[in-house]
N, C-alpha and C. Protein backbone atom coordinates (compact mmCIF):
# COMPACT_ATOMS: atom_id res chain seq x y z
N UNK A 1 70.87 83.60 80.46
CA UNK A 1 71.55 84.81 80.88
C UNK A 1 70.78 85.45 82.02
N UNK A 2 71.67 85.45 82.86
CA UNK A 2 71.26 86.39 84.52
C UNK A 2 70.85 88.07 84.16
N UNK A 3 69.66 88.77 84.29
CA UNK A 3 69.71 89.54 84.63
C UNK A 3 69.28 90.73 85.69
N UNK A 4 69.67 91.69 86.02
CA UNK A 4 69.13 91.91 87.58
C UNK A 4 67.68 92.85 87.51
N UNK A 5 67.01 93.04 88.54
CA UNK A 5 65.75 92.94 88.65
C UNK A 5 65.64 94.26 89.74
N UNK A 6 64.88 95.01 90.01
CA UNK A 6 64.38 95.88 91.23
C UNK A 6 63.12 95.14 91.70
N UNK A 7 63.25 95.09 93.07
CA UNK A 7 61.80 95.23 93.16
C UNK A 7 61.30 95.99 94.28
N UNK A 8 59.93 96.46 94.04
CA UNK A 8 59.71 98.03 94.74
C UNK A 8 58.93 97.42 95.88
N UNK A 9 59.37 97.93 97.10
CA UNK A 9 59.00 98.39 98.33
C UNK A 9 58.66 99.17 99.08
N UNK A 10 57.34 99.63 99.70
CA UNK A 10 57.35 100.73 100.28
C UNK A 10 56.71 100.79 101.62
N UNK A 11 57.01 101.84 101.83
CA UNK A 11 57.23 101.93 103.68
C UNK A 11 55.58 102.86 104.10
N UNK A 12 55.23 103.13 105.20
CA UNK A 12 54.18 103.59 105.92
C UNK A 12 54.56 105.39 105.16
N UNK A 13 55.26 105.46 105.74
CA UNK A 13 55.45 107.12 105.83
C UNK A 13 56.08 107.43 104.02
N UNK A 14 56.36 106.55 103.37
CA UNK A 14 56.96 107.08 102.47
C UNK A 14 56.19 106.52 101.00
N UNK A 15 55.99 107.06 100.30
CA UNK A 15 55.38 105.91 99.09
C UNK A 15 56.48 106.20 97.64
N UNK A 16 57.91 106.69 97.87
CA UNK A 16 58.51 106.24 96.94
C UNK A 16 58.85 104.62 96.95
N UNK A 17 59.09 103.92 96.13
CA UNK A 17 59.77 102.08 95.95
C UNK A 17 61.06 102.80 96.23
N UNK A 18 61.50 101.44 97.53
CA UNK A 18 62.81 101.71 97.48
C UNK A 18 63.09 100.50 96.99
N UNK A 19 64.42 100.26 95.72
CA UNK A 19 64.67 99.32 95.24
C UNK A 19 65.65 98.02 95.90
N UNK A 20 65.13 96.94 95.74
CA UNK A 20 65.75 95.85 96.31
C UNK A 20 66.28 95.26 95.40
N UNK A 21 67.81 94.46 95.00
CA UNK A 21 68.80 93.92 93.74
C UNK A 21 68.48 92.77 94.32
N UNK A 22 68.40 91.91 93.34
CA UNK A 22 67.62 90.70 93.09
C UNK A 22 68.33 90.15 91.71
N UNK A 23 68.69 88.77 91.69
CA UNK A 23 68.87 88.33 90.48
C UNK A 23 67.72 87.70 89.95
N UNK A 24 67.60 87.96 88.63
CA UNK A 24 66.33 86.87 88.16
C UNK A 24 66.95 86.92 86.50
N UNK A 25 65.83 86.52 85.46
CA UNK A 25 66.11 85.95 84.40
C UNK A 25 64.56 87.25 83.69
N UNK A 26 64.10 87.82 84.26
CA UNK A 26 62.94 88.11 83.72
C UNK A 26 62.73 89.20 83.50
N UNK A 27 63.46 90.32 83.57
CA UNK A 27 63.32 91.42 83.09
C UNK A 27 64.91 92.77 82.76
N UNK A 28 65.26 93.04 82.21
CA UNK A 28 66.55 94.13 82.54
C UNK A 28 65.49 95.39 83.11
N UNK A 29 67.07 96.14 83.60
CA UNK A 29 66.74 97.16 84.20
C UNK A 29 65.83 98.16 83.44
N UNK A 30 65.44 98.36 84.37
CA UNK A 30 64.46 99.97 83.86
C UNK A 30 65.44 100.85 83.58
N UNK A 31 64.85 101.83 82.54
CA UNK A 31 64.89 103.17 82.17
C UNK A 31 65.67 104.23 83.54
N UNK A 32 64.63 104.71 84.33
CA UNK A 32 64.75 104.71 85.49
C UNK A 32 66.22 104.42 86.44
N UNK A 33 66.43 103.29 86.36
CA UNK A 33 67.21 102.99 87.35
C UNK A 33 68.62 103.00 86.87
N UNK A 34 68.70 102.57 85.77
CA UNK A 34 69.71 103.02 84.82
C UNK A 34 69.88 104.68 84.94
N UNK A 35 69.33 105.60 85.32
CA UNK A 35 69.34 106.79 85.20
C UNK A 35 70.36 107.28 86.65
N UNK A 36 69.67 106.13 87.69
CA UNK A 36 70.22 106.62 89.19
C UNK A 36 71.79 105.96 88.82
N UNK A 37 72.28 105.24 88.12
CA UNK A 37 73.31 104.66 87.96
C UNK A 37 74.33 105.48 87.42
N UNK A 38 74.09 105.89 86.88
CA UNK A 38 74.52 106.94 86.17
C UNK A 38 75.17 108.39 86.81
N UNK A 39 73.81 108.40 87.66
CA UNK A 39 74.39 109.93 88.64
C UNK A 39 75.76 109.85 89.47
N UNK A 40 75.46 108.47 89.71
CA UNK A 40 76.61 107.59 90.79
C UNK A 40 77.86 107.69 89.87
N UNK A 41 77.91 108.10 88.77
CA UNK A 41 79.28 107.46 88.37
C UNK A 41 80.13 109.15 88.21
N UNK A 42 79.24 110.06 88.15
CA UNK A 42 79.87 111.42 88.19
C UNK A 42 80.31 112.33 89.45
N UNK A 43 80.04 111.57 90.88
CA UNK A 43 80.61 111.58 91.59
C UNK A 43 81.40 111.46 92.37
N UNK A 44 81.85 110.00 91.48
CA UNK A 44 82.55 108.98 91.67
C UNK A 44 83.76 109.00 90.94
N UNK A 45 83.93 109.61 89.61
CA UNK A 45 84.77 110.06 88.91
C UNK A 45 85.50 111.27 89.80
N UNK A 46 84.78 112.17 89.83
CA UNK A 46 85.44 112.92 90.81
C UNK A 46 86.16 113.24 91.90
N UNK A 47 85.77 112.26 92.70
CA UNK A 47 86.21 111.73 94.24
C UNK A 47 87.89 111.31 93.91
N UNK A 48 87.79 110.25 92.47
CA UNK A 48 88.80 109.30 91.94
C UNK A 48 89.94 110.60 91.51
N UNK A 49 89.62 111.36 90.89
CA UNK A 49 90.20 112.44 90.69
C UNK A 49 90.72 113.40 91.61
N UNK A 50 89.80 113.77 92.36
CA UNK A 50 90.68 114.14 93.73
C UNK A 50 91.29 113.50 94.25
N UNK A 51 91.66 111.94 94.85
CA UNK A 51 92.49 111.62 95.27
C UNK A 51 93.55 111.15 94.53
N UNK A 52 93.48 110.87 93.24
CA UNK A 52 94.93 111.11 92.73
C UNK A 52 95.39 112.23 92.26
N UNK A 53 95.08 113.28 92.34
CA UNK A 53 95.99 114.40 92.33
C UNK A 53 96.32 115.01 93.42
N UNK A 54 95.74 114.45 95.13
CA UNK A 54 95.80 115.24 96.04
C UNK A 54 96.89 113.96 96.37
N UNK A 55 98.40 114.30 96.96
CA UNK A 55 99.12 113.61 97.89
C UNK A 55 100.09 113.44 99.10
N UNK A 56 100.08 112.97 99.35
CA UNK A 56 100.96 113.55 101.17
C UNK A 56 102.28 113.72 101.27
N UNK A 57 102.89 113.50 99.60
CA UNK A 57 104.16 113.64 99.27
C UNK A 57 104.39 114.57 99.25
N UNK A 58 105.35 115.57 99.98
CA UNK A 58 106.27 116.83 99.49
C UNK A 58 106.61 116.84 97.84
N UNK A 59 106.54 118.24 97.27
CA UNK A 59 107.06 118.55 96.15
C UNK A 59 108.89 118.22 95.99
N UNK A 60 109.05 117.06 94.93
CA UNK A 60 111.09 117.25 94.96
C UNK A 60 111.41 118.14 96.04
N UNK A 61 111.34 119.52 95.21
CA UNK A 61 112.14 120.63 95.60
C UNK A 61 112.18 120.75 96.95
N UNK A 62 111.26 120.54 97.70
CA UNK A 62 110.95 120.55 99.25
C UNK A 62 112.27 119.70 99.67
N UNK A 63 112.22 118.32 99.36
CA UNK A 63 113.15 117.62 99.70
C UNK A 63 114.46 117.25 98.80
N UNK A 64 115.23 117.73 97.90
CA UNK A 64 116.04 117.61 96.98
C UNK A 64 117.10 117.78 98.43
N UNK A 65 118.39 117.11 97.77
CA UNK A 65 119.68 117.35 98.63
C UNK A 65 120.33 119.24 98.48
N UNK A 66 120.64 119.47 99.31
CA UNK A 66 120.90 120.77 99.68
C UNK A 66 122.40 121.14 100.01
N UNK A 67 123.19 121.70 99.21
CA UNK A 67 124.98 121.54 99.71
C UNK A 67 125.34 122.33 100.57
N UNK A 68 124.16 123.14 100.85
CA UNK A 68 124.85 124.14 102.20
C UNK A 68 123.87 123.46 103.63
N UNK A 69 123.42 122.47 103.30
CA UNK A 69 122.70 122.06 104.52
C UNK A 69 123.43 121.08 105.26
N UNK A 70 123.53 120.72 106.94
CA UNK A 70 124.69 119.49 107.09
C UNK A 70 123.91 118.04 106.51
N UNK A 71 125.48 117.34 106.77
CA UNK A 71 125.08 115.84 106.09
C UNK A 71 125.54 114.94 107.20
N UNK A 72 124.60 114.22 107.73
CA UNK A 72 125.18 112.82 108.61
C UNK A 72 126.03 111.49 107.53
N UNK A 73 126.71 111.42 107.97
CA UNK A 73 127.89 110.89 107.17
C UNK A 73 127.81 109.61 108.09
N UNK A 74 128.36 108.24 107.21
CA UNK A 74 128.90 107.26 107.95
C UNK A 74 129.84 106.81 108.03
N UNK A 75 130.79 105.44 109.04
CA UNK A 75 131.70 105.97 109.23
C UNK A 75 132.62 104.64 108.23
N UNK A 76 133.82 105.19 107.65
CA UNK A 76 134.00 104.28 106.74
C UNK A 76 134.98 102.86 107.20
N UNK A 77 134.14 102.15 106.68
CA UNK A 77 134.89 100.60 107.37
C UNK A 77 135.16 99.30 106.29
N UNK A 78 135.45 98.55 105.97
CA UNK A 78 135.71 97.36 105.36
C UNK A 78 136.32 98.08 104.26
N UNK A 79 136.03 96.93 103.16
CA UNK A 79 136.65 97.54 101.96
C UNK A 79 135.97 98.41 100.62
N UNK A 80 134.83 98.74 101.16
CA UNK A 80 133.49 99.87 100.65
C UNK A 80 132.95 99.70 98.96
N UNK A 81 132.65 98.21 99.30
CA UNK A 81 131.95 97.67 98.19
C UNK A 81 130.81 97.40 98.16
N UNK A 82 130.54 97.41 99.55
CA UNK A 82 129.11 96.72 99.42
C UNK A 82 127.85 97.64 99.70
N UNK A 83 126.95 97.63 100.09
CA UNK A 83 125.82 98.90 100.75
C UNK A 83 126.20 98.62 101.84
N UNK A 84 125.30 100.16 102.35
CA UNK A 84 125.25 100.86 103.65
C UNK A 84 124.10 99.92 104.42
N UNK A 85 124.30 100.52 105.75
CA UNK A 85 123.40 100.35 106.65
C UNK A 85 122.77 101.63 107.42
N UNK A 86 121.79 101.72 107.23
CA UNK A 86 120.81 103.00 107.16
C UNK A 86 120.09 102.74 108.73
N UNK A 87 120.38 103.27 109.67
CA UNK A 87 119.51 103.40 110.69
C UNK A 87 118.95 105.04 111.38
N UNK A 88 117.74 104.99 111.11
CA UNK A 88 117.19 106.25 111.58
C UNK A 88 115.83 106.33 113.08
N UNK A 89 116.50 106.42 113.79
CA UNK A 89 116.12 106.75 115.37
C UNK A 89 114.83 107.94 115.31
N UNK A 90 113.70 108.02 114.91
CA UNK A 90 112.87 108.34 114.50
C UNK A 90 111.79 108.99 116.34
N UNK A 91 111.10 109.85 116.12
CA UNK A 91 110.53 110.16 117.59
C UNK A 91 109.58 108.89 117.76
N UNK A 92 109.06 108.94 119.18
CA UNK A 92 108.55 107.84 119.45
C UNK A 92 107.09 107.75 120.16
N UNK A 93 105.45 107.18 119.72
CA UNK A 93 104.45 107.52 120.18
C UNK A 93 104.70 106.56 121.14
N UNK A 94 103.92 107.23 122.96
CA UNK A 94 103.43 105.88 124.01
C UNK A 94 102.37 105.11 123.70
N UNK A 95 102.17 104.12 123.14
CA UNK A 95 100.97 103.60 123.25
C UNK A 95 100.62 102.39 123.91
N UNK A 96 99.34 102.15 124.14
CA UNK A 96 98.79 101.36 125.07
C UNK A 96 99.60 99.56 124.72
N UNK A 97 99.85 98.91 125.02
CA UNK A 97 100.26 97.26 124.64
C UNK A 97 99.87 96.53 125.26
N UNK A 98 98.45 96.49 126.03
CA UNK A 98 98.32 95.47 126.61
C UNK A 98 97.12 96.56 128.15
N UNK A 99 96.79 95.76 128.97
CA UNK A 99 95.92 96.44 129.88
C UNK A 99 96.80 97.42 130.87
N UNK A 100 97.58 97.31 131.34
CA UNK A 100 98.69 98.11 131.87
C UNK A 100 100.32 98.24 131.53
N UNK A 101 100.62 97.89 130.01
CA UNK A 101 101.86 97.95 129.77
C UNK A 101 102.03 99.09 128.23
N UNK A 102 102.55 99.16 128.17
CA UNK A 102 102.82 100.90 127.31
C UNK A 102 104.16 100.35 126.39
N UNK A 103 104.00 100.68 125.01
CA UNK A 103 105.55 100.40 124.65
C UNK A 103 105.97 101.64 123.61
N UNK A 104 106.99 102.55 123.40
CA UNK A 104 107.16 103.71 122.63
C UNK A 104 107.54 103.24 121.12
N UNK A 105 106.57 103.18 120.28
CA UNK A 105 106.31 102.88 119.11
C UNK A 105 107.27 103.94 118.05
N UNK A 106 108.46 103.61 117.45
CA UNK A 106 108.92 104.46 116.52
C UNK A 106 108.42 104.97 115.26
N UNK A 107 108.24 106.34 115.04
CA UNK A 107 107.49 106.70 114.11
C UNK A 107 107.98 106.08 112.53
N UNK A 108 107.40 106.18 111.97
CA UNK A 108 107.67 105.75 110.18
C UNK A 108 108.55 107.07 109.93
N UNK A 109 109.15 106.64 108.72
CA UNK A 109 110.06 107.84 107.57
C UNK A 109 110.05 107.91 106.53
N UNK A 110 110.13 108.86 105.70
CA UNK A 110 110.32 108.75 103.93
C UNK A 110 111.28 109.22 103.66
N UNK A 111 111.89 108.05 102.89
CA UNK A 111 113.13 108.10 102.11
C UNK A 111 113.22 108.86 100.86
N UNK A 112 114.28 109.37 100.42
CA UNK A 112 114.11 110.37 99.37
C UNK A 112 115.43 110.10 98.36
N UNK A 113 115.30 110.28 97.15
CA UNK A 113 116.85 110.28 96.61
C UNK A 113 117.36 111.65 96.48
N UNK A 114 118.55 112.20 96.32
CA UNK A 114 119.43 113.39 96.85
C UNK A 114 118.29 114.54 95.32
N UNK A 115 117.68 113.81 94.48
CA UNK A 115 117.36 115.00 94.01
C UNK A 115 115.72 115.46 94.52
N UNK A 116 115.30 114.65 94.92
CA UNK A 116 114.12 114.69 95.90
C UNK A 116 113.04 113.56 95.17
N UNK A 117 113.33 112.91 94.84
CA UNK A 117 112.09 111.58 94.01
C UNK A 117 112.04 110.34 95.04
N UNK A 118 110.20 110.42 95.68
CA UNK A 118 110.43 109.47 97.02
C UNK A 118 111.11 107.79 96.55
N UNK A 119 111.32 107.03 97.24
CA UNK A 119 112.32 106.20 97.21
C UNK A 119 111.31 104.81 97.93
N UNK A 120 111.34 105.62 99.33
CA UNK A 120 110.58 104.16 100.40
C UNK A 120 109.76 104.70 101.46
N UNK A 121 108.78 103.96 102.01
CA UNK A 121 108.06 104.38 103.26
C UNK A 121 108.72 103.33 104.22
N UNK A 122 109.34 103.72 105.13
CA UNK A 122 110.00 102.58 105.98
C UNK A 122 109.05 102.89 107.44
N UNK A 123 108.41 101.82 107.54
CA UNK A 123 107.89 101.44 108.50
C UNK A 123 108.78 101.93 110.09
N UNK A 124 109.76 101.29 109.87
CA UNK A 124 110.61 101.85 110.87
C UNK A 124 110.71 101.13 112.80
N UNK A 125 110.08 99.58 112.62
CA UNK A 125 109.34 99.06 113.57
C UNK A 125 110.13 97.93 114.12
N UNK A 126 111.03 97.22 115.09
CA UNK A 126 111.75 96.07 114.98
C UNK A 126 111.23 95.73 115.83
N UNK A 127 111.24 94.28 116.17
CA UNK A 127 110.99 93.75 117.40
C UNK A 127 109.38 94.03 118.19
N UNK A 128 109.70 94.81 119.47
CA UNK A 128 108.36 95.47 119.90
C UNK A 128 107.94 96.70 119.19
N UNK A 129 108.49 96.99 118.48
CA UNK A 129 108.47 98.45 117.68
C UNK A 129 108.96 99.58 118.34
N UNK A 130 109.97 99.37 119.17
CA UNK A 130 110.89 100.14 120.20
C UNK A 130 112.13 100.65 119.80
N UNK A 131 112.79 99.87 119.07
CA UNK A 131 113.86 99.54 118.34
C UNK A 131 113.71 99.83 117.17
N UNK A 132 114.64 101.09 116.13
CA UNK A 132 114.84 101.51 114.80
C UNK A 132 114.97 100.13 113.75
N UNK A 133 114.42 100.20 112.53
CA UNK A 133 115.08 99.21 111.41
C UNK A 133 115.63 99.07 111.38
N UNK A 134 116.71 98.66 110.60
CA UNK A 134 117.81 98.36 110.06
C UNK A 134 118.06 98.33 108.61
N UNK A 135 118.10 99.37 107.47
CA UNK A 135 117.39 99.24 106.49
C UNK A 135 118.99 98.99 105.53
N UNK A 136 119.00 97.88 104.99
CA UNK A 136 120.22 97.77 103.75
C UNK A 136 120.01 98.75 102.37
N UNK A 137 120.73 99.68 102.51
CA UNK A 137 120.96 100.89 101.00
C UNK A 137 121.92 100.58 100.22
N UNK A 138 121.81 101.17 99.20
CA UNK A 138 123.07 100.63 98.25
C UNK A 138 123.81 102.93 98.75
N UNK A 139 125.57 102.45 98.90
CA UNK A 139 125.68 104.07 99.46
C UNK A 139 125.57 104.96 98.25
N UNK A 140 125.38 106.13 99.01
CA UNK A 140 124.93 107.02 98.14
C UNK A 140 124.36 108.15 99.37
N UNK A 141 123.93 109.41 98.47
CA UNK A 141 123.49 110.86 99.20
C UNK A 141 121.69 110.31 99.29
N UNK A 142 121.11 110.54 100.24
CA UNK A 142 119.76 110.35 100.75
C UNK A 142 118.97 111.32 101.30
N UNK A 143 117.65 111.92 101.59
CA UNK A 143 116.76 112.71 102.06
C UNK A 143 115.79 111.79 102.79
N UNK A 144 115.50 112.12 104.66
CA UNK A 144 115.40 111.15 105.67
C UNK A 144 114.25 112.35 106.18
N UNK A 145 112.75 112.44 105.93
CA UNK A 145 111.96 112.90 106.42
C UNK A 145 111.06 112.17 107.26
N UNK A 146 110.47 113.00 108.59
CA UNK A 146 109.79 112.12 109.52
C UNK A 146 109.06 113.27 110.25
N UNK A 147 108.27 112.69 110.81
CA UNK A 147 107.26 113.71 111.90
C UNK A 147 107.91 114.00 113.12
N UNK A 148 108.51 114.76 113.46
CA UNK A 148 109.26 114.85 115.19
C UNK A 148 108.51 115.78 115.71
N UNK A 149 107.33 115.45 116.71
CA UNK A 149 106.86 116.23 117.23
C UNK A 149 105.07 116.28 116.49
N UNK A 150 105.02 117.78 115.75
CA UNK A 150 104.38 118.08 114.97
C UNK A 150 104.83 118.73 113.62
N UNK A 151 105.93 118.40 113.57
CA UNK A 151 106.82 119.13 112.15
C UNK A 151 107.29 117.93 111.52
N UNK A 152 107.30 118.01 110.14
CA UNK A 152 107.80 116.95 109.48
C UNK A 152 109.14 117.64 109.37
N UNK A 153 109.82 117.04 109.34
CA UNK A 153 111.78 117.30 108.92
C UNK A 153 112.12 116.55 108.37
N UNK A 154 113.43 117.33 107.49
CA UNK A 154 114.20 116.68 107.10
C UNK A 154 115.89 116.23 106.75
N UNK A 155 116.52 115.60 106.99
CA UNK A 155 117.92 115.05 107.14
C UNK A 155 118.22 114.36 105.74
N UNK A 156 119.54 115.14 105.75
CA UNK A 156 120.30 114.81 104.89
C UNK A 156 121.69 113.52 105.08
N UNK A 157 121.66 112.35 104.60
CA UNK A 157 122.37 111.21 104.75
C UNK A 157 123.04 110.76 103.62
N UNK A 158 124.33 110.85 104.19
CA UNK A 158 125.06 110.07 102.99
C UNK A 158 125.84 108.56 103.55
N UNK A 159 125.26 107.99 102.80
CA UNK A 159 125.31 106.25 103.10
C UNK A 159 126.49 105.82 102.33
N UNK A 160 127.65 105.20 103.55
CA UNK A 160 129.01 105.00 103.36
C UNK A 160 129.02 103.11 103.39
N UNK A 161 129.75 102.82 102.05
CA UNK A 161 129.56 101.24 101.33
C UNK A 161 129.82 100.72 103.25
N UNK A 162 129.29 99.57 103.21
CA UNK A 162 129.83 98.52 104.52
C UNK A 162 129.96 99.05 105.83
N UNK A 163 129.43 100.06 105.70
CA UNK A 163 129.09 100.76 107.46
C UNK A 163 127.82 101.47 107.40
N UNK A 164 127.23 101.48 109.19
CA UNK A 164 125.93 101.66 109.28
C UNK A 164 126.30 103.09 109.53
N UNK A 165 125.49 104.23 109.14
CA UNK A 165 124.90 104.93 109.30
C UNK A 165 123.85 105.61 110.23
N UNK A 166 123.92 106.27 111.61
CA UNK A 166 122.94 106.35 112.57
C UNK A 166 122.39 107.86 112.11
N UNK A 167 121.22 108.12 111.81
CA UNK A 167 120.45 109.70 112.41
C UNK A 167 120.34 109.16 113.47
N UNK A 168 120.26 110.31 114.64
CA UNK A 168 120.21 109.75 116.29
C UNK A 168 118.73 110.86 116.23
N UNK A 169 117.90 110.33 117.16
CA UNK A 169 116.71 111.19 117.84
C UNK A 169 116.86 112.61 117.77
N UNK A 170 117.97 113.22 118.24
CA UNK A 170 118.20 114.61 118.69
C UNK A 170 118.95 115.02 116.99
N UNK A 171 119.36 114.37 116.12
CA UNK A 171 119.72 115.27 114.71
C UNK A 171 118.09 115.41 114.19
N UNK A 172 117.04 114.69 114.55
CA UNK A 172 115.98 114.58 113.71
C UNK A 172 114.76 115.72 114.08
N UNK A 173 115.45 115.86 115.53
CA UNK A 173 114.47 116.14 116.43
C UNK A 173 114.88 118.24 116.16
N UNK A 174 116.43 118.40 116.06
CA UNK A 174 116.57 119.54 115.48
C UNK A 174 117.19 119.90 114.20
N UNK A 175 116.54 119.10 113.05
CA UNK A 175 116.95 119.06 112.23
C UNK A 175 115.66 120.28 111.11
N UNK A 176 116.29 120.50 110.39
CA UNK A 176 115.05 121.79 108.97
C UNK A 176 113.94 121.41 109.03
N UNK A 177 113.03 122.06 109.55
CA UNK A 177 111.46 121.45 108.84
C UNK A 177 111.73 121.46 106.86
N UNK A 178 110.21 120.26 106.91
CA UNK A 178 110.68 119.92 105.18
C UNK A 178 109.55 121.64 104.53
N UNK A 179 109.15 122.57 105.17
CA UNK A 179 108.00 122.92 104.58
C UNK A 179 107.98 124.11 106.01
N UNK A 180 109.01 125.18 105.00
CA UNK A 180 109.32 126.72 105.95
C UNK A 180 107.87 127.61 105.34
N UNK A 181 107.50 128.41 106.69
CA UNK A 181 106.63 129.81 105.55
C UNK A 181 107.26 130.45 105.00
């Protein structure tokens, strides 16, 4: 049986051992070091704890469907059995692609269901990442939040069976922030 080992080192200016992990067969840990192990784990608990209770998700209510708010509607076609087609035209960062070529990168979105419980993170990227997704929904009422600008917003979509569905740039762009004072 492997067990691990310190071994102490010390420097000119300093005469604490700083410990070096080492496998060997010849001694378990010290008292001691078991002690520093320990400290590590109550900080560490904590950290774990803050980040799952801290999240970048809006509360439902923020984003729940709203009946006095407008709704982008799609337009109805075939014989409305099947899902929608969800396309959302999202704002767009310039970024660098190359030593002198630039391409406008469409931002990501979060999908929401009409009572506000997130759904999807859609990337939102086709091709050069110039061009909106194309995302297949089953139809139904939807909540379409995104960063336009420096405001997150949000759009309300109702996804019509066998036809696509467009938010265009300019509904997104003046559409409710998700998060009024």
């Amino acid at each position: 049986m492997t067990t691990l080992r310190f071994l102490a080192i010390t420097t000119k200016r300093d005469t604490h051992p700083l410990p070096r992990l080492t496998a060997s067969s010849a001694t378990p840990l010290s008292p001691r070091v078991r002690v520093h192990h320990r400290l590590l784990i109550v900080p560490l608990l904590s950290a774990a704890a803050t980040l799952a209770c801290c999240t970048s998700l809006p509360p439902p209510s923020a984003v729940a469907w709203r009946n006095d708010a407008p709704t982008i509607r799609g337009r109805e076609a075939g014989r409305g059995i099947g899902p929608g087609i969800l396309v959302v035209e999202t704002d767009t960062d310039l970024v660098a692609d190359g030593a002198q070529t630039w391409a406008n990168l469409r931002r990501s979105y979060d999908l929401f269901d009409s009572e506000g419980r997130f759904l999807l993170y859609v990337e939102n990227r086709q091709g050069r990442g110039e061009d909106p997704e194309f995302l297949q929904v089953p139809a139904g009422r939807y909540v379409v939040a995104s960063v336009n600008g420096t405001t997150y917003r949000r759009v309300q979509v109702a996804v019509v069976p066998d036809a696509v569905t467009t938010v265009r740039e300019d509904e997104l762009r003046d559409a409710a922030p998700v998060y009024t004072p």
